[in-house]
Protein backbone atom coordinates (compact mmCIF):
# COMPACT_ATOMS: atom_id res chain seq x y z
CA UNK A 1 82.01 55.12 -56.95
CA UNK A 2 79.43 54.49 -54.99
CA UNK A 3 75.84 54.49 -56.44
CA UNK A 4 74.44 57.27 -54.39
CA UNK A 5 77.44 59.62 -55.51
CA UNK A 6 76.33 58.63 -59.51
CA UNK A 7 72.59 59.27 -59.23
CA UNK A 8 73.61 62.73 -57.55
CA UNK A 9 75.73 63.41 -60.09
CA UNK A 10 73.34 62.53 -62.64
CA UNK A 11 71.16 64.54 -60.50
CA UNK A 12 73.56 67.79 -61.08
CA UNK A 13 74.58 67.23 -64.76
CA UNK A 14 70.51 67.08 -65.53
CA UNK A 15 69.45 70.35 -63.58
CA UNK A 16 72.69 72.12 -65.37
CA UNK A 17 71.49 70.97 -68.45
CA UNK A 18 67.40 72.26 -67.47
CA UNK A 19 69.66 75.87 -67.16
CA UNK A 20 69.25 76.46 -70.49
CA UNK A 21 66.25 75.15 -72.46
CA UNK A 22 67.24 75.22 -75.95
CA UNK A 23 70.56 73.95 -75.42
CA UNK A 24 68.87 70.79 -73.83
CA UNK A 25 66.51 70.65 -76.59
CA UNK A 26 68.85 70.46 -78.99
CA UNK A 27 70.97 67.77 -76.75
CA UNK A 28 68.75 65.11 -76.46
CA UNK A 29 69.11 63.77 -79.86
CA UNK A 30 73.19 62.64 -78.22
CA UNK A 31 72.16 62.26 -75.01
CA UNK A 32 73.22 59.37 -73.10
CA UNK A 33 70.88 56.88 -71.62
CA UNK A 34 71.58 57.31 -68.60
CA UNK A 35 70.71 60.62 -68.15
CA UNK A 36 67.12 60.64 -69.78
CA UNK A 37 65.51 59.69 -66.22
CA UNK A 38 67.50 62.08 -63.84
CA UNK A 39 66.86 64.80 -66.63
CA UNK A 40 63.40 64.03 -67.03
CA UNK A 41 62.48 63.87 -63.75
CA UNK A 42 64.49 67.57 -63.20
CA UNK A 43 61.98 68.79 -66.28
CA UNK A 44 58.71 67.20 -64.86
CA UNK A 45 59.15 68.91 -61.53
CA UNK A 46 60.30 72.17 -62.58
CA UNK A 47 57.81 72.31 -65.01
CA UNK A 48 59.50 72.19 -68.27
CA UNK A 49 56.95 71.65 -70.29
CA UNK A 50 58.57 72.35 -73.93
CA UNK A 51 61.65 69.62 -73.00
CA UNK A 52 58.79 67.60 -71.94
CA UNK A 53 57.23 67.25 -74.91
CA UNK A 54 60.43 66.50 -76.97
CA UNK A 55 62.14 64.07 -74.66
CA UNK A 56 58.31 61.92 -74.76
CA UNK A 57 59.52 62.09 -78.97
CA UNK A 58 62.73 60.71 -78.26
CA UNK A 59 62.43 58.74 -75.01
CA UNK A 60 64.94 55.87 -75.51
CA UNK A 61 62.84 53.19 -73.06
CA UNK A 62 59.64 51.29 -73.74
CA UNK A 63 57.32 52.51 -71.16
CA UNK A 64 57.38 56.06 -68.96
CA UNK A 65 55.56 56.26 -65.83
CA UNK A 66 54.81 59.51 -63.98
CA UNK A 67 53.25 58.61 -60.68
CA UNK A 68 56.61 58.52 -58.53
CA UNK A 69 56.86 62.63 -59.67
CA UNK A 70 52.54 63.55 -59.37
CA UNK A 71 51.74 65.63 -56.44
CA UNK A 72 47.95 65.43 -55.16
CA UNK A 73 47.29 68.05 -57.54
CA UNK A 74 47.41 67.05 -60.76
CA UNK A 75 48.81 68.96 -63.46
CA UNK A 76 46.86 69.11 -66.73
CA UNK A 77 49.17 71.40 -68.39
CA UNK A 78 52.42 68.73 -68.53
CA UNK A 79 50.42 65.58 -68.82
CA UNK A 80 49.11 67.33 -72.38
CA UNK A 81 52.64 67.57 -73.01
CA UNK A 82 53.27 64.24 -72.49
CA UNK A 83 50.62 63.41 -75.01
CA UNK A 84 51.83 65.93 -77.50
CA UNK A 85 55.14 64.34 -77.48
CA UNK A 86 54.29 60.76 -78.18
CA UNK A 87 55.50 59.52 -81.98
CA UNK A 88 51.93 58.23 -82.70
CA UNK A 89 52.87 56.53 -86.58
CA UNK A 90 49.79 56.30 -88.62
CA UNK A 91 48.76 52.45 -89.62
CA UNK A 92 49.49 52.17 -92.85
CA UNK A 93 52.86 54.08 -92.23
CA UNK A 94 55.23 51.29 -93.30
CA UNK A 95 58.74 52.91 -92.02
CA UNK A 96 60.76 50.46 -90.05
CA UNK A 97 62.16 53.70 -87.75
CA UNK A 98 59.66 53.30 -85.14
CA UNK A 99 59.72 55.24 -81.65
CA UNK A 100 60.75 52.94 -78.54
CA UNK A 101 58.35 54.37 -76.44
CA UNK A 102 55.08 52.61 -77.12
CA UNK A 103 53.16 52.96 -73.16
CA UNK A 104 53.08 56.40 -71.53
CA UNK A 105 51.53 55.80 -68.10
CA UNK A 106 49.94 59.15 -66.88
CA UNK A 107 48.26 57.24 -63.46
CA UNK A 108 49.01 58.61 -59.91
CA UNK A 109 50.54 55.29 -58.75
CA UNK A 110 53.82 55.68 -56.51
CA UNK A 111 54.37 51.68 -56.67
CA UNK A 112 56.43 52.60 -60.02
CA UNK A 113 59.73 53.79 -60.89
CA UNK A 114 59.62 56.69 -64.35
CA UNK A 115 60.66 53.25 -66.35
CA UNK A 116 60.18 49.55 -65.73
CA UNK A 117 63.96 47.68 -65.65
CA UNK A 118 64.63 45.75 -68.66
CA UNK A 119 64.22 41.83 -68.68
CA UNK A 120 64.29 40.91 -72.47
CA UNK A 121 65.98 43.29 -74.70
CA UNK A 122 64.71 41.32 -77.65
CA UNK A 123 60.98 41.59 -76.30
CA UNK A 124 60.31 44.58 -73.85
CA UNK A 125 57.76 44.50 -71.31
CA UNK A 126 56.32 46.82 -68.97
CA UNK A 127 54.19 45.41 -65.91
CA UNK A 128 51.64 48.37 -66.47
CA UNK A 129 50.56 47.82 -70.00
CA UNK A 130 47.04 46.95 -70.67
CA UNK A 131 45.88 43.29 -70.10
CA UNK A 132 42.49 43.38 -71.22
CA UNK A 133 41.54 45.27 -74.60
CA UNK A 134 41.70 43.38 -77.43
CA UNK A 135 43.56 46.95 -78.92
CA UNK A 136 46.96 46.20 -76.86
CA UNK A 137 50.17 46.02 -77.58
CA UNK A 138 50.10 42.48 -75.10
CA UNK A 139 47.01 40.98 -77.56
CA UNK A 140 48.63 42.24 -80.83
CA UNK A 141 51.53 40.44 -79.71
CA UNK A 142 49.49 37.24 -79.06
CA UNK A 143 47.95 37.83 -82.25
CA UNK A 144 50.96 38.65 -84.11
CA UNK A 145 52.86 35.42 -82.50
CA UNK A 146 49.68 32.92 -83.57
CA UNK A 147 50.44 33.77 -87.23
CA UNK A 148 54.27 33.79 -87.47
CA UNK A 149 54.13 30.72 -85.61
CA UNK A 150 51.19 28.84 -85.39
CA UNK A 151 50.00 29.80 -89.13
CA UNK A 152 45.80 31.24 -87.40
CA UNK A 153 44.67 34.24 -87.29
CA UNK A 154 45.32 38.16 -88.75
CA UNK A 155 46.88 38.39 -92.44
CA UNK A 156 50.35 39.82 -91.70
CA UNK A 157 49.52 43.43 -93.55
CA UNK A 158 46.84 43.64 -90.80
CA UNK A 159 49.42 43.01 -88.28
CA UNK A 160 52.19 44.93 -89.44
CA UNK A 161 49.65 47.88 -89.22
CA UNK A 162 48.42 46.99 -85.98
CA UNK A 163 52.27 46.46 -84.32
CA UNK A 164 52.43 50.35 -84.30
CA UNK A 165 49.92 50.96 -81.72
CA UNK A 166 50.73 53.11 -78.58
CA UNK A 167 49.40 52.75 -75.16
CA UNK A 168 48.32 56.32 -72.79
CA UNK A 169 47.41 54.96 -69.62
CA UNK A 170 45.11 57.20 -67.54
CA UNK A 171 42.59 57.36 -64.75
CA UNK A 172 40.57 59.91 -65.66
CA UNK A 173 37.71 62.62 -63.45
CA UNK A 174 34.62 63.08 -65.33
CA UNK A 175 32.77 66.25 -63.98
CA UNK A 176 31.79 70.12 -64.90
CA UNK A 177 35.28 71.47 -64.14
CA UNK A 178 36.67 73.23 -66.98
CA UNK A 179 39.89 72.26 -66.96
CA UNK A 180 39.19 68.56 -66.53
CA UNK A 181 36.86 69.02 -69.45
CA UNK A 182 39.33 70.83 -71.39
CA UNK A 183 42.12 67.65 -70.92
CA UNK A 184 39.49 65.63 -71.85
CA UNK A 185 38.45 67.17 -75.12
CA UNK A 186 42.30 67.41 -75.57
CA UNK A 187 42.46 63.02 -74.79
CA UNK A 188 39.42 62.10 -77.16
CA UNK A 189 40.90 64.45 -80.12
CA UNK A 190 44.21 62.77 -79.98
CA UNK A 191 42.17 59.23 -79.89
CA UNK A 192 40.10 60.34 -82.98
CA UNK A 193 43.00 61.20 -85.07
CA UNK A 194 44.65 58.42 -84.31
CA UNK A 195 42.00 55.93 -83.86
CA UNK A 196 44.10 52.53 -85.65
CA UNK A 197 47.28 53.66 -83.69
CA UNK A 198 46.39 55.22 -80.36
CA UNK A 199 45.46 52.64 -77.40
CA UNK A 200 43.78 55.35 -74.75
CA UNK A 201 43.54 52.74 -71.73
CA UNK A 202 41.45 53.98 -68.93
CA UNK A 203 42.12 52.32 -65.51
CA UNK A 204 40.27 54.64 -62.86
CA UNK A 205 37.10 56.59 -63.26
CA UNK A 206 35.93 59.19 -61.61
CA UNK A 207 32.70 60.00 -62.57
CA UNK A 208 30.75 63.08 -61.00
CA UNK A 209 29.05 64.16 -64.07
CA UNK A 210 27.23 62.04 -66.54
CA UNK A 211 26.03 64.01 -69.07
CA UNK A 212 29.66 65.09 -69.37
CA UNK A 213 30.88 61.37 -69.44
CA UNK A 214 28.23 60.30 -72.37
CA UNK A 215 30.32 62.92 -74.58
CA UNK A 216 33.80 61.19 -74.15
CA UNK A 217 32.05 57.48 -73.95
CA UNK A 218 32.57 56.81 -77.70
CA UNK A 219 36.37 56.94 -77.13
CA UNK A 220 37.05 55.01 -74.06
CA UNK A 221 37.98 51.00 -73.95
CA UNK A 222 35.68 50.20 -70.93
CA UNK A 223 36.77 46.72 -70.66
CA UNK A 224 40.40 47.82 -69.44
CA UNK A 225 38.85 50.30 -66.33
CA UNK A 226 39.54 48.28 -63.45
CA UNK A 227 38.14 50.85 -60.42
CA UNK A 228 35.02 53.17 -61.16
CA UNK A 229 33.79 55.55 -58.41
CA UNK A 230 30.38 57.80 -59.56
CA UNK A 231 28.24 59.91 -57.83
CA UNK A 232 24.70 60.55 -58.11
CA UNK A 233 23.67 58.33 -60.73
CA UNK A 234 20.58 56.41 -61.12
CA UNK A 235 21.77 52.78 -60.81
CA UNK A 236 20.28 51.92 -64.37
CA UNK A 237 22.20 54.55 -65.89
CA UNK A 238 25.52 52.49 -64.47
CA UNK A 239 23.86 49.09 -66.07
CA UNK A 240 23.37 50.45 -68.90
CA UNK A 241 26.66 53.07 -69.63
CA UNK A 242 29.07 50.29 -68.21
CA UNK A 243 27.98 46.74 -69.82
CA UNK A 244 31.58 46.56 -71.21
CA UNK A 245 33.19 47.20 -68.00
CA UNK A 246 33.38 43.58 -66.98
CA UNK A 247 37.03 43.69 -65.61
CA UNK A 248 36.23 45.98 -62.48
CA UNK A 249 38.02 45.13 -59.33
CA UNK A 250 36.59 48.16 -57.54
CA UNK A 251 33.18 50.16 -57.59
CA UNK A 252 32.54 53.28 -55.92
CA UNK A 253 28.76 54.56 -55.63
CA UNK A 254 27.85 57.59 -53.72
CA UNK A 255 24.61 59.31 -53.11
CA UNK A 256 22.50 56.57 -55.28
CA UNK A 257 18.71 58.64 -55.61
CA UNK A 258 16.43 56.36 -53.56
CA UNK A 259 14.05 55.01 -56.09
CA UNK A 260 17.24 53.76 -58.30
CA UNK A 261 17.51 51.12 -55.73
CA UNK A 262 13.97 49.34 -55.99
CA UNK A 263 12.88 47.12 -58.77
CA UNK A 264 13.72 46.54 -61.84
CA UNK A 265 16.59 49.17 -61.98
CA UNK A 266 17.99 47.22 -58.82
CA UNK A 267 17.38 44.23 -60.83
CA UNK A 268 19.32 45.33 -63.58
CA UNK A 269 21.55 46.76 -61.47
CA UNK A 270 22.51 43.23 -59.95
CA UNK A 271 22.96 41.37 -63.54
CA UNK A 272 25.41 43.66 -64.27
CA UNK A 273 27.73 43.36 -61.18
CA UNK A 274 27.34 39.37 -61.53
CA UNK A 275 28.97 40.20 -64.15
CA UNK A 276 32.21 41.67 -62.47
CA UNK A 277 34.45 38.27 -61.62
CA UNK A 278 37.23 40.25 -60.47
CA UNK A 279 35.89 42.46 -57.70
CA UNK A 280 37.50 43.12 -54.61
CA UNK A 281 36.19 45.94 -53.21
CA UNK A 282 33.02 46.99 -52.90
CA UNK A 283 32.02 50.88 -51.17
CA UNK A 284 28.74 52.28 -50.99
CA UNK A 285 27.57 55.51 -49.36
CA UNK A 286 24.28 57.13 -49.43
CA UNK A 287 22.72 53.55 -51.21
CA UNK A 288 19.81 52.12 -49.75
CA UNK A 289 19.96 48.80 -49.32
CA UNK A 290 17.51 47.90 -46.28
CA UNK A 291 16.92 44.65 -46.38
CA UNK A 292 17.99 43.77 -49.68
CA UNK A 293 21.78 43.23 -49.38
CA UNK A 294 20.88 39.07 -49.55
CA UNK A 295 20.39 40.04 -53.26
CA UNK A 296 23.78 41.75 -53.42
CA UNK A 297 26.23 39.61 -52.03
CA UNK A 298 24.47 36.63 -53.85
CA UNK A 299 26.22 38.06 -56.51
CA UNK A 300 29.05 38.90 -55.56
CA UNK A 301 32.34 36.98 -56.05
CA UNK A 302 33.13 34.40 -52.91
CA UNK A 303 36.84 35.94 -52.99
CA UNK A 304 35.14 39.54 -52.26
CA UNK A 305 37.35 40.97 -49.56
CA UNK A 306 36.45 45.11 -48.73
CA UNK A 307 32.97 46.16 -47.97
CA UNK A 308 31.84 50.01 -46.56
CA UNK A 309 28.22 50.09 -46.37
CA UNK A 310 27.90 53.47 -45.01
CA UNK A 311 24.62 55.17 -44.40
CA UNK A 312 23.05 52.70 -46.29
CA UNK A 313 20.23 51.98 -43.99
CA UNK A 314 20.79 48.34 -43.09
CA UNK A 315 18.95 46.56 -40.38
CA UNK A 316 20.03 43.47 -38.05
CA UNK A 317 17.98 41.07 -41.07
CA UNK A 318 20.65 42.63 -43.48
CA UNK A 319 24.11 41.45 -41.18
CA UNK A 320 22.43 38.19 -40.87
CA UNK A 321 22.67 37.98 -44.38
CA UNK A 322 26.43 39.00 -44.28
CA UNK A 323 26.89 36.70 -41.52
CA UNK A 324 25.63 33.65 -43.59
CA UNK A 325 26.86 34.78 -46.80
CA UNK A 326 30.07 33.39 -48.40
CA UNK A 327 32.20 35.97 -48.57
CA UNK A 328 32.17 36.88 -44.54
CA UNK A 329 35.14 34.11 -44.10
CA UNK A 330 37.17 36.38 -46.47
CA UNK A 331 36.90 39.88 -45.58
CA UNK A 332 40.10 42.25 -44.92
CA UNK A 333 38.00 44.75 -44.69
CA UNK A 334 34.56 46.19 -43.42
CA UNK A 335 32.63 49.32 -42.56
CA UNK A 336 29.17 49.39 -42.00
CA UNK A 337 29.16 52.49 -40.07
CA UNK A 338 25.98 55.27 -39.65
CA UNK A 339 23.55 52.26 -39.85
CA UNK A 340 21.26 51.04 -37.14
CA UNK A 341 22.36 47.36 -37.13
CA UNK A 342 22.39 47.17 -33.16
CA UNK A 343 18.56 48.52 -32.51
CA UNK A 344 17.12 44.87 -32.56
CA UNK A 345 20.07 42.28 -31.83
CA UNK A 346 23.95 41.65 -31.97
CA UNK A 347 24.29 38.39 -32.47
CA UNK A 348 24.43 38.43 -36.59
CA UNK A 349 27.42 40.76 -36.09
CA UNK A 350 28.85 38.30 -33.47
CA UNK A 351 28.71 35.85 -36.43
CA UNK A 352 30.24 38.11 -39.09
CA UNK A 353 33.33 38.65 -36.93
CA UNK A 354 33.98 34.78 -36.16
CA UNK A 355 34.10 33.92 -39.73
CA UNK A 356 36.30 37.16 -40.48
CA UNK A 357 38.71 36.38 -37.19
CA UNK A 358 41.68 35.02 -39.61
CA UNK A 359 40.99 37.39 -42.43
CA UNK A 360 40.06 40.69 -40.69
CA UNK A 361 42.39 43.90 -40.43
CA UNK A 362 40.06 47.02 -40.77
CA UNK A 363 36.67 47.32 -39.33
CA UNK A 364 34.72 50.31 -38.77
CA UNK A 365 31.49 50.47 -36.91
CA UNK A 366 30.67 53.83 -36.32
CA UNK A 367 27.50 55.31 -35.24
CA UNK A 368 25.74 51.86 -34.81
CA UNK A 369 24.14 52.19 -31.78
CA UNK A 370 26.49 50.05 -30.03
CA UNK A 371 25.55 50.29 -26.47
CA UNK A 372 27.80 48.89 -23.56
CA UNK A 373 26.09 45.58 -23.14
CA UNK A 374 26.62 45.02 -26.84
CA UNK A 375 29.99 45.83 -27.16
CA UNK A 376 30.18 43.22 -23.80
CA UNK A 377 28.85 40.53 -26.07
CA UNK A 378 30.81 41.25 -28.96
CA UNK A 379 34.30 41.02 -27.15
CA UNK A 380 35.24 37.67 -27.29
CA UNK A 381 34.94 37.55 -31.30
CA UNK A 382 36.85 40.53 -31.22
CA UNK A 383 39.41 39.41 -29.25
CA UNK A 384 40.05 36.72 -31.70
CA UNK A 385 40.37 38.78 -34.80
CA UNK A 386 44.07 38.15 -34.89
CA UNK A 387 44.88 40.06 -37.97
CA UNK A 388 42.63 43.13 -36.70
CA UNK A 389 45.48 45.96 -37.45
CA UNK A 390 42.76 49.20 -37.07
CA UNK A 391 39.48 49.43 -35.01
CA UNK A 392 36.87 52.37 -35.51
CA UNK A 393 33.47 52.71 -33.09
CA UNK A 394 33.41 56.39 -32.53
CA UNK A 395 30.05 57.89 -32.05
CA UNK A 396 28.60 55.22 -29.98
CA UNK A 397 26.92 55.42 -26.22
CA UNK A 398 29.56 53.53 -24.73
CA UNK A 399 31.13 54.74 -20.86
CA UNK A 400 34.22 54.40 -19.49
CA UNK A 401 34.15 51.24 -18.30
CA UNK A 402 32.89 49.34 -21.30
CA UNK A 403 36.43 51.41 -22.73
CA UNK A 404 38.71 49.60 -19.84
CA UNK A 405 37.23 46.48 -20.12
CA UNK A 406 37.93 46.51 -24.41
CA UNK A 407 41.31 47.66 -23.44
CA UNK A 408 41.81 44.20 -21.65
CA UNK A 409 40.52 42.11 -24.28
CA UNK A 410 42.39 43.50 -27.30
CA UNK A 411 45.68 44.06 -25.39
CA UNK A 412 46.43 40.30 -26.82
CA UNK A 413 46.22 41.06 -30.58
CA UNK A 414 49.56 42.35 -31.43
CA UNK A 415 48.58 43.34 -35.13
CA UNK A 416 46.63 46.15 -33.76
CA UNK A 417 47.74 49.02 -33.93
CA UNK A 418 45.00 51.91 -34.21
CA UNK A 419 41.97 52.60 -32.50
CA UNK A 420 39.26 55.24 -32.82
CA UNK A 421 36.70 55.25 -29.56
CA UNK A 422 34.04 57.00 -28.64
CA UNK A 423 34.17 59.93 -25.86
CA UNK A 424 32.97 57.96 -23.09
CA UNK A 425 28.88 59.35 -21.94
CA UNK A 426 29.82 60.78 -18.75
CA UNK A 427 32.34 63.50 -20.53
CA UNK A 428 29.21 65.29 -21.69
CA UNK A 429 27.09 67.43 -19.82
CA UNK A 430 24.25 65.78 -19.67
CA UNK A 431 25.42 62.12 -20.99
CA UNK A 432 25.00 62.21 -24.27
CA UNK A 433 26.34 63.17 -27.06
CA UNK A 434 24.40 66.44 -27.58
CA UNK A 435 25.78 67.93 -24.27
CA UNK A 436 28.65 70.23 -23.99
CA UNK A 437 31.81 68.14 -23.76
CA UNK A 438 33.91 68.53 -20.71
CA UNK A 439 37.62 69.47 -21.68
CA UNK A 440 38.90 68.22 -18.40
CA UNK A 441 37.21 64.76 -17.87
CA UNK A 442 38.08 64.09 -21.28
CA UNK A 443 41.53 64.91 -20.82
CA UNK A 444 41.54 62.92 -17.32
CA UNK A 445 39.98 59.45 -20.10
CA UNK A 446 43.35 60.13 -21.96
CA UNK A 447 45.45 60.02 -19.18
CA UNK A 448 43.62 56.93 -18.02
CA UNK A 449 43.97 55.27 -21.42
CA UNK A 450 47.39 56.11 -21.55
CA UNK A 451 48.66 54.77 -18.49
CA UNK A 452 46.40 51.42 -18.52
CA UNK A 453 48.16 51.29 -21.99
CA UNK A 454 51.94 50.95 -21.04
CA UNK A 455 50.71 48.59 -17.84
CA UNK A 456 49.87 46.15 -20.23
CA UNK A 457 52.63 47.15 -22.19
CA UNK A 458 50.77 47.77 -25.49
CA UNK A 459 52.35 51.26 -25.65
CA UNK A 460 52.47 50.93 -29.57
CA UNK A 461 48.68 50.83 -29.75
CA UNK A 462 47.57 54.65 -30.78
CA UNK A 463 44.08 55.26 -28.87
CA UNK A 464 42.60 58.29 -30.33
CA UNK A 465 38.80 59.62 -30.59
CA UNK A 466 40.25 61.38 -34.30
CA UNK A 467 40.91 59.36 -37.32
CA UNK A 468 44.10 60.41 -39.11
């Protein structure tokens, strides 16, 4: 039988079984295998909370991932019955009847299937499981094989106690919401009764509230958050709160007050994301950093590849700095749109996008001041960013034929596929872009676009003055 005919049979035989909730309940103890991932995904999306809960307690696997089945909105309700369900043994509980499950990953991710596939029976792994924290199940494992083996380390009773620990991975949103406050308070009970057993592993932070966040603090592992995103936080407040958060490979400020950026807090601010060896992506909004960002990417890491700088007042001294800084020759991606950077001079930009030309796929320059004659001077570099798969200058003062002649020059790179321009000047009333915008002319730039597109036969590259 074919494997598509099983897995819809499994498929049927699950949501039968979902018919009648205490009759499932009182099956799982005998169910097969096989059937714990078609049911469970049948419960999670039908909202089944109770057989939820009590397949978590008997879950036959090692890890359980949810992202695959999480819509956009995310579902406190369930994920609390998740938790619920966990076997959590206390430490000095010395029964050998232990629960398989020992990681219950609660993070959005869609790169995961509900359970990882099984490599070694005698030593299970899943990919997800925390890295970092010296509370683990991957360093208690270390740990534990240094003293079987090697003779250092742990006494054994310490170990034995330790070996029962159970990993919740999460990315958690730290604001006023009740709700989010509510799972919260729900997350740091379950870590406080549970504190030798229960690993509560933190990957993503959201962060809109920090008062809120300084009352769940005590009970989160910093050192395993790998991507933290706050906003409106004074920039000492993040140097201080985060020293232990040294494993970052993304951070996420918006709407930084103005004086947090000067001084000392800067100062501060800068030893601490020395600190971060593994960042990769770096996004700013609402930070001012005129003519300071030489201090920043000093400190960044040379392999630093994303970088959005929006409305972050930079001026043409600040992309020379990017233009003679390391990490230029390795960006992916960059957006240093709403600045000024083209009021004085271009040629720092120039720069920046010859080093990126083998590296670069998305760049954003909106509202720059990017005039005709600039974006003249910048098309050669351009035209040689051969990995360049989306292009963004919308709300520039470019015309029409600044727009054929770009057309020309990027027809070539075959990894593009997307790009956002401006409404040419002469489609406003009185050429610029606080005149009324004339339906028809635009419309007529559309059809010109179009056609000049298939006569160079680059029919698969989308021009659009919308971002998706």
């Amino acid at each position: 039988m074919e494997e598509t005919a099983i897995a819809t049979l499994l498929e049927l035989a699950a949501k039968n079984l979902l018919s009648n909730e205490t009759a499932a309940i009182h099956a799982l103890e005998e169910l097969p295998r096989v059937l714990f991932v078609p049911l469970f995904t049948a419960a999670f999306l039908g909202r089944h909370t109770k057989i939820l809960k009590e397949m978590v307690r008997v879950w036959p696997f090692y890890c359980l991932h949810i992202g695959t089945l999480v819509s956009n909105e995310t579902d406190y309700e369930i994920l609390e019955a998740l938790v619920d369900g966990l076997q959590i043994l206390p430490a000095q509980d010395s029964s050998t009847c232990e629960p398989k499950l020992r990681v219950l990953d609660l993070m959005q991710d869609q790169d995961y299937e509900v359970t990882c596939p099984v490599i070694r029976k005698r030593v299970p792994l899943c990919t997800q499981a925390c890295i970092y924290s010296q509370h683990s199940i991957l360093k208690i494992e270390e740990e534990r094989h240094n003293v079987i083996c090697l003779g250092i380390g742990s006494s054994e009773p310490e170990l034995l106690s330790a070996w029962k620990i159970t990993e919740v991975l999460v990315d958690l949103s730290v604001n006023d919401n009740l709700i989010q406050k509510q799972f919260l308070s729900f997350l740091c009970n379950k870590v406080d009764e549970n504190i030798e057993s229960l690993h509560l592993c933190c990957r993503g932070l959201h962060i809109d509230s920090m008062p809120v966040l300084r009352t769940i603090l005590p009970f989160l592992d910093l050192g395993c958050t790998d991507h933290l995103e706050v906003q409106e936080a004074d920039v000492s407040e993040i140097a201080t709160d985060f020293t232990q958060m040294i494993h970052l490979n993304s951070l996420i400020l918006f709407n930084i007050p103005f004086k947090a950026c000067k001084g000392r807090k800067f100062t501060d601010f800068l030893t601490w994301v020395e600190k971060l060896n593994n960042l990769q992506e770096l996004i700013f909004c609402s930070f001012n950093l005129r003519n300071r960002l030489h201090r920043l990417l000093r400190v960044l890491p040379s392999h630093f590849d994303t970088l959005y700088l929006s409305f972050c007042s930079l001026s043409s001294r600040d992309v020379m700095s990017l233009s003679q800084s390391s990490q230029a020759s390795h960006l992916l991606q960059l957006n240093l749109s709403n600045n000024q950077i083209f009021s004085e001079f271009y040629e720092p930009f120039q720069t920046v996008l010859e080093k990126a030309s083998g590296t670069l796929r998305h760049l954003e320059v909106n509202n720059c001041l990017m005039t005709d004659s600039v974006l003249s001077a910048l098309l050669p570099a351009l035209s040689h960013c051969s990995q360049l798969r989306i292009l963004s200058f919308t709300c520039n003062p470019i015309t029409m034929p600044a727009l054929r002649s770009l057309l020309q020059h990027l027809k070539p790179l075959k990894m593009l596929k997307n790009v956002v321009y401006p409404v040419p000047l002469h489609c406003y009333e009185r050429g610029d872009f606080h005149g009324r915008l004339d339906q028809q002319k635009f419309a007529e730039v559309r059809a010109q676009l179009k056609v000049m597109l298939h006569a160079v036969q680059r029919a698969d590259m989308s021009w659009t003055t919308c971002p998706n």
